[in-house]
PDB file of N, CA and C in Angstrom:
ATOM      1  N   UNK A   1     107.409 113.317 168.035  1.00  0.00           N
ATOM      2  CA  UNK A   1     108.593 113.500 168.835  1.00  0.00           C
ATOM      3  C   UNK A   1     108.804 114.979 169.164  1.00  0.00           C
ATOM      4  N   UNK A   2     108.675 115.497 168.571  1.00  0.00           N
ATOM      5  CA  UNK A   2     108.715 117.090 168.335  1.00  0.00           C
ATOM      6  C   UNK A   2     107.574 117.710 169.062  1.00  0.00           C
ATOM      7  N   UNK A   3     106.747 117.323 169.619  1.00  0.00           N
ATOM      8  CA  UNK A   3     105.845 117.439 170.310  1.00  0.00           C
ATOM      9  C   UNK A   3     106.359 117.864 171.971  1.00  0.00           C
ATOM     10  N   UNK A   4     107.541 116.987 172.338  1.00  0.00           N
ATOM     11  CA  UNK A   4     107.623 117.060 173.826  1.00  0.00           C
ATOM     12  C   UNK A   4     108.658 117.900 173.804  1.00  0.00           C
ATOM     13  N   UNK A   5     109.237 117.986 172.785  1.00  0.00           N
ATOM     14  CA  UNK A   5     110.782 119.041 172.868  1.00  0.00           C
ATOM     15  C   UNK A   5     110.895 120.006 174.132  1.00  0.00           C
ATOM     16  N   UNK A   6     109.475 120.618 173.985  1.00  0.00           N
ATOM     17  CA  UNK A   6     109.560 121.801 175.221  1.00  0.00           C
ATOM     18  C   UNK A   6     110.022 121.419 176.317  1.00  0.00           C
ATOM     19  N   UNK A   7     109.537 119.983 176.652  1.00  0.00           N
ATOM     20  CA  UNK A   7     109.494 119.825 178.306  1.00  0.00           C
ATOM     21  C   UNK A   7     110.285 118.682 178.365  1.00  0.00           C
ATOM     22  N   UNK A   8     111.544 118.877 177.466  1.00  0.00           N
ATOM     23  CA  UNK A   8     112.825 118.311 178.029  1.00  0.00           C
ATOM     24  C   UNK A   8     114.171 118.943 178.357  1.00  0.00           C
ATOM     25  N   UNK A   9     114.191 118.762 179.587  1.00  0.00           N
ATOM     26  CA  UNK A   9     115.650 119.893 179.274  1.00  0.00           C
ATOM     27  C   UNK A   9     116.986 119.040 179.244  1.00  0.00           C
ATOM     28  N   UNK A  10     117.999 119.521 178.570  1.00  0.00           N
ATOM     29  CA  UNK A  10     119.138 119.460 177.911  1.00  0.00           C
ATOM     30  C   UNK A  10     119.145 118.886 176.723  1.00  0.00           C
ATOM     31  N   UNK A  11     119.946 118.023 176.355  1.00  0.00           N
ATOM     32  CA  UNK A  11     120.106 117.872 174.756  1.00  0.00           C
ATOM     33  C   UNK A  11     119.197 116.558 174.730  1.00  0.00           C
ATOM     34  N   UNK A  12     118.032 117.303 173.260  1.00  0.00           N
ATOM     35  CA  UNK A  12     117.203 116.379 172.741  1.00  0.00           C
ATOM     36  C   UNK A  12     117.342 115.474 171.309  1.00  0.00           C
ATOM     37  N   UNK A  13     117.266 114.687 171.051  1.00  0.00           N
ATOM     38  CA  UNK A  13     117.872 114.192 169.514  1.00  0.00           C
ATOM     39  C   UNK A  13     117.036 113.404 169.336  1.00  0.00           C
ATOM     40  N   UNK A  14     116.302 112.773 168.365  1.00  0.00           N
ATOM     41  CA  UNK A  14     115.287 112.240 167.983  1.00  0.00           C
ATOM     42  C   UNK A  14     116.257 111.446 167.151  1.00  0.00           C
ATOM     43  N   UNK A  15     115.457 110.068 167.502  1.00  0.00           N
ATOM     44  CA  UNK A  15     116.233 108.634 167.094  1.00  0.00           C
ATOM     45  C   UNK A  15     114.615 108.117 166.444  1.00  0.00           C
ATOM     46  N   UNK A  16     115.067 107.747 164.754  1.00  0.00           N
ATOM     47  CA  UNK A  16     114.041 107.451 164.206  1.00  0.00           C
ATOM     48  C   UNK A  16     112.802 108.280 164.078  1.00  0.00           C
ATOM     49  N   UNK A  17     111.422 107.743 164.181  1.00  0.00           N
ATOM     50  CA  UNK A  17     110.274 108.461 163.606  1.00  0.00           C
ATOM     51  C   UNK A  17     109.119 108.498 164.618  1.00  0.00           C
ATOM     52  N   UNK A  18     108.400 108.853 164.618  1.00  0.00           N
ATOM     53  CA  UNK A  18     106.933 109.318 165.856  1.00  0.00           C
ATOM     54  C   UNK A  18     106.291 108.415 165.781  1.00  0.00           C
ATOM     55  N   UNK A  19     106.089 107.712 164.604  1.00  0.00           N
ATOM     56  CA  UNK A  19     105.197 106.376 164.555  1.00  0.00           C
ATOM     57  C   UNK A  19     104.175 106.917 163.541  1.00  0.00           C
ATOM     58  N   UNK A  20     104.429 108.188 162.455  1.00  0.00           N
ATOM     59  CA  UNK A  20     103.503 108.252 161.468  1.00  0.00           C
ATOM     60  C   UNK A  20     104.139 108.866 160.384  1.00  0.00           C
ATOM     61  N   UNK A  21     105.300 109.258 160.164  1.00  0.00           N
ATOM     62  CA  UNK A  21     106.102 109.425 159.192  1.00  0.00           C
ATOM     63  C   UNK A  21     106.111 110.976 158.537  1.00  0.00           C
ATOM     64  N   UNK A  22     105.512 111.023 157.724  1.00  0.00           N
ATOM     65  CA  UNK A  22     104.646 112.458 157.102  1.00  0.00           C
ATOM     66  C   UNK A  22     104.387 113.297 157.750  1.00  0.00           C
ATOM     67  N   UNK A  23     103.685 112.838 158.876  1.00  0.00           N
ATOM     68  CA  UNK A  23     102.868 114.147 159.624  1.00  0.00           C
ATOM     69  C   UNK A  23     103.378 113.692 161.361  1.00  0.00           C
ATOM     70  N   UNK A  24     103.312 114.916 162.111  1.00  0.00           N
ATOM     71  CA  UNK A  24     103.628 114.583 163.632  1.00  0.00           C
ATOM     72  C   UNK A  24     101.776 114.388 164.471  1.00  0.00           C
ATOM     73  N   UNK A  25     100.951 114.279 164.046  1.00  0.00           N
ATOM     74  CA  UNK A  25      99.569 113.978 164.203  1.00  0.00           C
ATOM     75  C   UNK A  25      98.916 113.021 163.117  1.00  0.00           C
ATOM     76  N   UNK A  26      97.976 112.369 163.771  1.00  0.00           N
ATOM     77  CA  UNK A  26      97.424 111.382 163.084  1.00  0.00           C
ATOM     78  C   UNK A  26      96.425 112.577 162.262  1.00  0.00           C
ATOM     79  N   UNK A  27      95.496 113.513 162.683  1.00  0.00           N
ATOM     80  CA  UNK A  27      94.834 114.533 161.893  1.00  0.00           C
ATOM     81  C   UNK A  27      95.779 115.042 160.918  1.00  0.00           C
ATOM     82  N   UNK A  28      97.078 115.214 161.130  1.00  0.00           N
ATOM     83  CA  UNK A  28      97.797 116.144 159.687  1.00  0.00           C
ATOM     84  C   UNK A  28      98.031 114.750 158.568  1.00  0.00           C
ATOM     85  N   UNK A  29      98.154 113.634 158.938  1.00  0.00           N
ATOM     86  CA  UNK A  29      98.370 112.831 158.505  1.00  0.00           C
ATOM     87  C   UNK A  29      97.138 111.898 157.916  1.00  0.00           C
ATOM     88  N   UNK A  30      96.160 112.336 157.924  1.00  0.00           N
ATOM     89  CA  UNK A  30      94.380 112.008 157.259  1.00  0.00           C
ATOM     90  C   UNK A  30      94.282 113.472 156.642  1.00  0.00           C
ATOM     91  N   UNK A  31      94.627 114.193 156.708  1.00  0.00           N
ATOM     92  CA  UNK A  31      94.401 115.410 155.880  1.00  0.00           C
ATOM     93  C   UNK A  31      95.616 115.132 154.851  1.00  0.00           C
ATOM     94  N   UNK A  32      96.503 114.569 154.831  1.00  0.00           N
ATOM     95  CA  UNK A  32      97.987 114.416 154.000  1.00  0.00           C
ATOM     96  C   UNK A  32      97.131 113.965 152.869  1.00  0.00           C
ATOM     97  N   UNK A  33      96.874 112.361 153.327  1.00  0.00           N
ATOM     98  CA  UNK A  33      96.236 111.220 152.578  1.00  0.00           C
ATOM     99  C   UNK A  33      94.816 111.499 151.799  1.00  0.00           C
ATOM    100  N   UNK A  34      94.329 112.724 151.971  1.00  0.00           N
ATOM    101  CA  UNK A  34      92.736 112.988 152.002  1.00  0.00           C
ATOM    102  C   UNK A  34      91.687 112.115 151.708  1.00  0.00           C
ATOM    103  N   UNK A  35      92.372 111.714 153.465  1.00  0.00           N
ATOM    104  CA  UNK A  35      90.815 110.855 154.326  1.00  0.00           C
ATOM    105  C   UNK A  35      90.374 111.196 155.448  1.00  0.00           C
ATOM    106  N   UNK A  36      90.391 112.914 156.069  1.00  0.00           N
ATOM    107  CA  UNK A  36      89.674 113.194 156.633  1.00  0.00           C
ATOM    108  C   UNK A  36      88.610 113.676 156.332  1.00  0.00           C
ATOM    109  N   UNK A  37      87.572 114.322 156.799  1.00  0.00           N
ATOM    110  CA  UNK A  37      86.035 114.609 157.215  1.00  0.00           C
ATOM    111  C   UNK A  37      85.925 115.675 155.941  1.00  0.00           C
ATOM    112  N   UNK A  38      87.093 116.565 155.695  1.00  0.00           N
ATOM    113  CA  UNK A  38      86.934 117.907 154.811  1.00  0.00           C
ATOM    114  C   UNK A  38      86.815 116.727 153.366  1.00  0.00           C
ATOM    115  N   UNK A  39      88.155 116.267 153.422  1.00  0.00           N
ATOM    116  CA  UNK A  39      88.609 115.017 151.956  1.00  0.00           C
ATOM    117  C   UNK A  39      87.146 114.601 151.628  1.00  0.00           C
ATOM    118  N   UNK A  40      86.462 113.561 152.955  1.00  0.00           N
ATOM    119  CA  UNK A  40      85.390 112.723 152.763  1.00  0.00           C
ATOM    120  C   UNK A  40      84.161 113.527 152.109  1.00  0.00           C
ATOM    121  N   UNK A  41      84.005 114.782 152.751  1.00  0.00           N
ATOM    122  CA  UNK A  41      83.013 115.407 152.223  1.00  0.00           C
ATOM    123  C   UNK A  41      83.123 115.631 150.688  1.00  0.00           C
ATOM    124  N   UNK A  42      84.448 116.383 150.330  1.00  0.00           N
ATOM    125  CA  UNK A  42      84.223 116.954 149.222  1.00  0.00           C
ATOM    126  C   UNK A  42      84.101 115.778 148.020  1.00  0.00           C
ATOM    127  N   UNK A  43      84.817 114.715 148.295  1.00  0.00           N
ATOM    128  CA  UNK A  43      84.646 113.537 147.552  1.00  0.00           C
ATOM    129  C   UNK A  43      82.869 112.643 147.511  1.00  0.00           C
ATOM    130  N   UNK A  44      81.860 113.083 148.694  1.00  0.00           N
ATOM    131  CA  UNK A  44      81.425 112.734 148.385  1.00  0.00           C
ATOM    132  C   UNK A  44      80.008 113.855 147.314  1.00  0.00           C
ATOM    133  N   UNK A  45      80.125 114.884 148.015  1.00  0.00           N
ATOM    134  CA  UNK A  45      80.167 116.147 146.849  1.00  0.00           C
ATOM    135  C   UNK A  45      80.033 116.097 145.297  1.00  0.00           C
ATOM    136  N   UNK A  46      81.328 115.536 145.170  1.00  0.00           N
ATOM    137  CA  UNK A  46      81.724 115.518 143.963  1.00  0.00           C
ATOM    138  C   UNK A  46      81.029 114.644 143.117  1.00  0.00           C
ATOM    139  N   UNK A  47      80.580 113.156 144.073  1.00  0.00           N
ATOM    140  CA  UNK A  47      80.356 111.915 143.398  1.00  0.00           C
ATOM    141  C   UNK A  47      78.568 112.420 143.180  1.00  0.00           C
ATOM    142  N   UNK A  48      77.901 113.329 144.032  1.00  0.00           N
ATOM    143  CA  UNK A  48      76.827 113.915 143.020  1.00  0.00           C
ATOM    144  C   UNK A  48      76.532 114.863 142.583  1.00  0.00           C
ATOM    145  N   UNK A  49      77.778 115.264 142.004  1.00  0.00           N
ATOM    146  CA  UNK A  49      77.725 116.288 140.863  1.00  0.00           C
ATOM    147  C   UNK A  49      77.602 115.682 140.002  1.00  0.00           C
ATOM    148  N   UNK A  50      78.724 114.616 139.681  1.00  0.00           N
ATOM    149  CA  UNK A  50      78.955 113.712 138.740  1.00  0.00           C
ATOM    150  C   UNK A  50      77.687 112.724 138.149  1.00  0.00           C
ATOM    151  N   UNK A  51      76.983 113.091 139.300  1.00  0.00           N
ATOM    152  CA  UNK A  51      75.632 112.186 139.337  1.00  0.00           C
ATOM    153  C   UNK A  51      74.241 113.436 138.750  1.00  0.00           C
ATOM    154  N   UNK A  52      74.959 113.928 138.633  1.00  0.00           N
ATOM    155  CA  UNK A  52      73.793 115.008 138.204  1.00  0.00           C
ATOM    156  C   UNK A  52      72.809 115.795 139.730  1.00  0.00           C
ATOM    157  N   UNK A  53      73.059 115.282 140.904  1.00  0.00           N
ATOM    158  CA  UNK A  53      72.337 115.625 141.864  1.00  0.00           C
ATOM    159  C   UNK A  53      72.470 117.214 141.649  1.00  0.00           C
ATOM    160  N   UNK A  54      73.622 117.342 142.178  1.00  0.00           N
ATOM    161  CA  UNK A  54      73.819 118.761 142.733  1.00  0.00           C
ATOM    162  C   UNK A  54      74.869 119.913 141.833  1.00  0.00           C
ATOM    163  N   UNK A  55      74.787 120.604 142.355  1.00  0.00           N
ATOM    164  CA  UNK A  55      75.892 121.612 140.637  1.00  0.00           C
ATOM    165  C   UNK A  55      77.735 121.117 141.018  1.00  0.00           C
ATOM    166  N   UNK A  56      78.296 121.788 140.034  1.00  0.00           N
ATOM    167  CA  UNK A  56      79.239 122.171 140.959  1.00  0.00           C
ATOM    168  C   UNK A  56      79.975 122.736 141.541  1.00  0.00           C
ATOM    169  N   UNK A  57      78.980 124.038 141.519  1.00  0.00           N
ATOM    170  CA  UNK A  57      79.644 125.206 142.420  1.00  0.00           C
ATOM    171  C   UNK A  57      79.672 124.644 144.003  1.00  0.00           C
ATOM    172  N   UNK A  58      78.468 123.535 144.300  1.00  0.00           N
ATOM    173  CA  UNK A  58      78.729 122.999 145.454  1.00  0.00           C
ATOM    174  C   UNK A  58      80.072 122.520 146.172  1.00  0.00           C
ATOM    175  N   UNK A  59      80.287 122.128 145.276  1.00  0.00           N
ATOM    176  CA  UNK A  59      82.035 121.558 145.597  1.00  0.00           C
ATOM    177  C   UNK A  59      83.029 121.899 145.144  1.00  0.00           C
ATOM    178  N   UNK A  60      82.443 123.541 144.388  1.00  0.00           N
ATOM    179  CA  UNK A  60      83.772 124.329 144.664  1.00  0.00           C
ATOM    180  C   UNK A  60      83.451 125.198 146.021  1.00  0.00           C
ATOM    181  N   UNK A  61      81.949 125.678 146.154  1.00  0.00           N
ATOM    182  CA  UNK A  61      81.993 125.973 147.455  1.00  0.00           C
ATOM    183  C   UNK A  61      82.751 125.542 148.956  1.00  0.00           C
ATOM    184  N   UNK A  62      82.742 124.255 148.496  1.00  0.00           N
ATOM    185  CA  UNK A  62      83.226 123.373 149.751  1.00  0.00           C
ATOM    186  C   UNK A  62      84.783 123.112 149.834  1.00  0.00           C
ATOM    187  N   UNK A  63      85.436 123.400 148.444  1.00  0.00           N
ATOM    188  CA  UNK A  63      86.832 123.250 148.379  1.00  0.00           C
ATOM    189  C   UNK A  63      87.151 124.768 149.742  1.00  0.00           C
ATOM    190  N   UNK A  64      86.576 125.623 149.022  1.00  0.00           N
ATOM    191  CA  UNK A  64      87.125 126.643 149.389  1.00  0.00           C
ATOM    192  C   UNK A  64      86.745 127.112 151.298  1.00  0.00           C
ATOM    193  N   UNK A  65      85.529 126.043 151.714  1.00  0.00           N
ATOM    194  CA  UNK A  65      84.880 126.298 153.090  1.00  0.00           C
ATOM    195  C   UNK A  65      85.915 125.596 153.774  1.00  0.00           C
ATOM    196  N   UNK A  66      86.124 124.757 153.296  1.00  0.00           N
ATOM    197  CA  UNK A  66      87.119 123.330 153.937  1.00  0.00           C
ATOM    198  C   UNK A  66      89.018 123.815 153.651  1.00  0.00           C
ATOM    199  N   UNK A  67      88.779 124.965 152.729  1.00  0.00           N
ATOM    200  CA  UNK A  67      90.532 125.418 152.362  1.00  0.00           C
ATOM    201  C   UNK A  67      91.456 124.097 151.795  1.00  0.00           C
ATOM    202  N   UNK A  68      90.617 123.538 150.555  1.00  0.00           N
ATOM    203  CA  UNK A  68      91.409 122.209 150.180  1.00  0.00           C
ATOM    204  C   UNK A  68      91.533 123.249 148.926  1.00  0.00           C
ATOM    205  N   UNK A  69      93.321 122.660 148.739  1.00  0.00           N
ATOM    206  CA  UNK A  69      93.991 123.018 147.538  1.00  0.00           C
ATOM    207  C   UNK A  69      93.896 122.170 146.607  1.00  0.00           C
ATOM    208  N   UNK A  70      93.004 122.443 145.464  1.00  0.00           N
ATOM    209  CA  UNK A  70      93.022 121.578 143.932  1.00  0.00           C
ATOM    210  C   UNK A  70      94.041 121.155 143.549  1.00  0.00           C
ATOM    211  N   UNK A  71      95.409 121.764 143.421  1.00  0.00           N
ATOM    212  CA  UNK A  71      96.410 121.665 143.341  1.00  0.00           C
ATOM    213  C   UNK A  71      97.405 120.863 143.584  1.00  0.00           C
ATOM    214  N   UNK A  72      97.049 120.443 145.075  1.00  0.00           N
ATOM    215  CA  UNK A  72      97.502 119.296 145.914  1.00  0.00           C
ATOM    216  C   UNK A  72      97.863 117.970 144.774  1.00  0.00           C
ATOM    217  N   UNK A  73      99.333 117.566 145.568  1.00  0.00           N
ATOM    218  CA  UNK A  73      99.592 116.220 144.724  1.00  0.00           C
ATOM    219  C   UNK A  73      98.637 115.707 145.436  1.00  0.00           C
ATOM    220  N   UNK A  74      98.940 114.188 144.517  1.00  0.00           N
ATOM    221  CA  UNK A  74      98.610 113.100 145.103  1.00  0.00           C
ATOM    222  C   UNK A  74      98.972 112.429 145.560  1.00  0.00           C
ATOM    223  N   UNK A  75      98.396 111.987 147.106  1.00  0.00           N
ATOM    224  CA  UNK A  75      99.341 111.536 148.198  1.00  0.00           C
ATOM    225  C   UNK A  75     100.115 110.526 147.659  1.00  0.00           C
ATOM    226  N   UNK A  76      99.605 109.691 146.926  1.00  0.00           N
ATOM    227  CA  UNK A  76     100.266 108.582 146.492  1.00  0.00           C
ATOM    228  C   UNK A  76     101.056 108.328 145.520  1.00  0.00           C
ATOM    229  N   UNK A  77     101.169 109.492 145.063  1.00  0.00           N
ATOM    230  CA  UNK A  77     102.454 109.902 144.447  1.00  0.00           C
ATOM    231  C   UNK A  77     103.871 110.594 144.639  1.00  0.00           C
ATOM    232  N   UNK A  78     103.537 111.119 145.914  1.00  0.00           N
ATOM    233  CA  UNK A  78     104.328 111.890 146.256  1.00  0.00           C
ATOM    234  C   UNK A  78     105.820 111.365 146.851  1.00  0.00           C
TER     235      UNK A  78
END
């Protein structure tokens, strides 16, 4: 909703939600949930470290290429 604000003129008021709640983009909103492309990677990363494939500086490398916060709740908790 917040999206068109610019290119309305006079008084704007937003009734209800955009149609995704969390985020005003479906991309901020797969990055929320981490199930976009950065999420997918590092998860799958992770699953061969865990596997002995690869180290895991790999996927701290990749936290930090991709700018994912360890820290981050969990979406599904939040």
């Amino acid at each position: 909703a917040e999206q068109i604000r610019p290119f309305v003129k006079g008084t704007y008021v937003t009734l209800g939600t955009d149609g995704f709640g969390r985020s005003d983009t479906r991309e901020q909103l797969r990055h929320f949930f981490e199930v976009d492309r950065h999420w997918v990677t590092l998860a799958a990363l992770k699953a061969l470290a865990d596997e002995g494939v690869i180290g895991r500086d790999k996927v701290a490398a990749a936290m930090v290429k991709y700018n994912l916060d360890p820290n981050k709740p969990n979406p599904m908790s939040v």
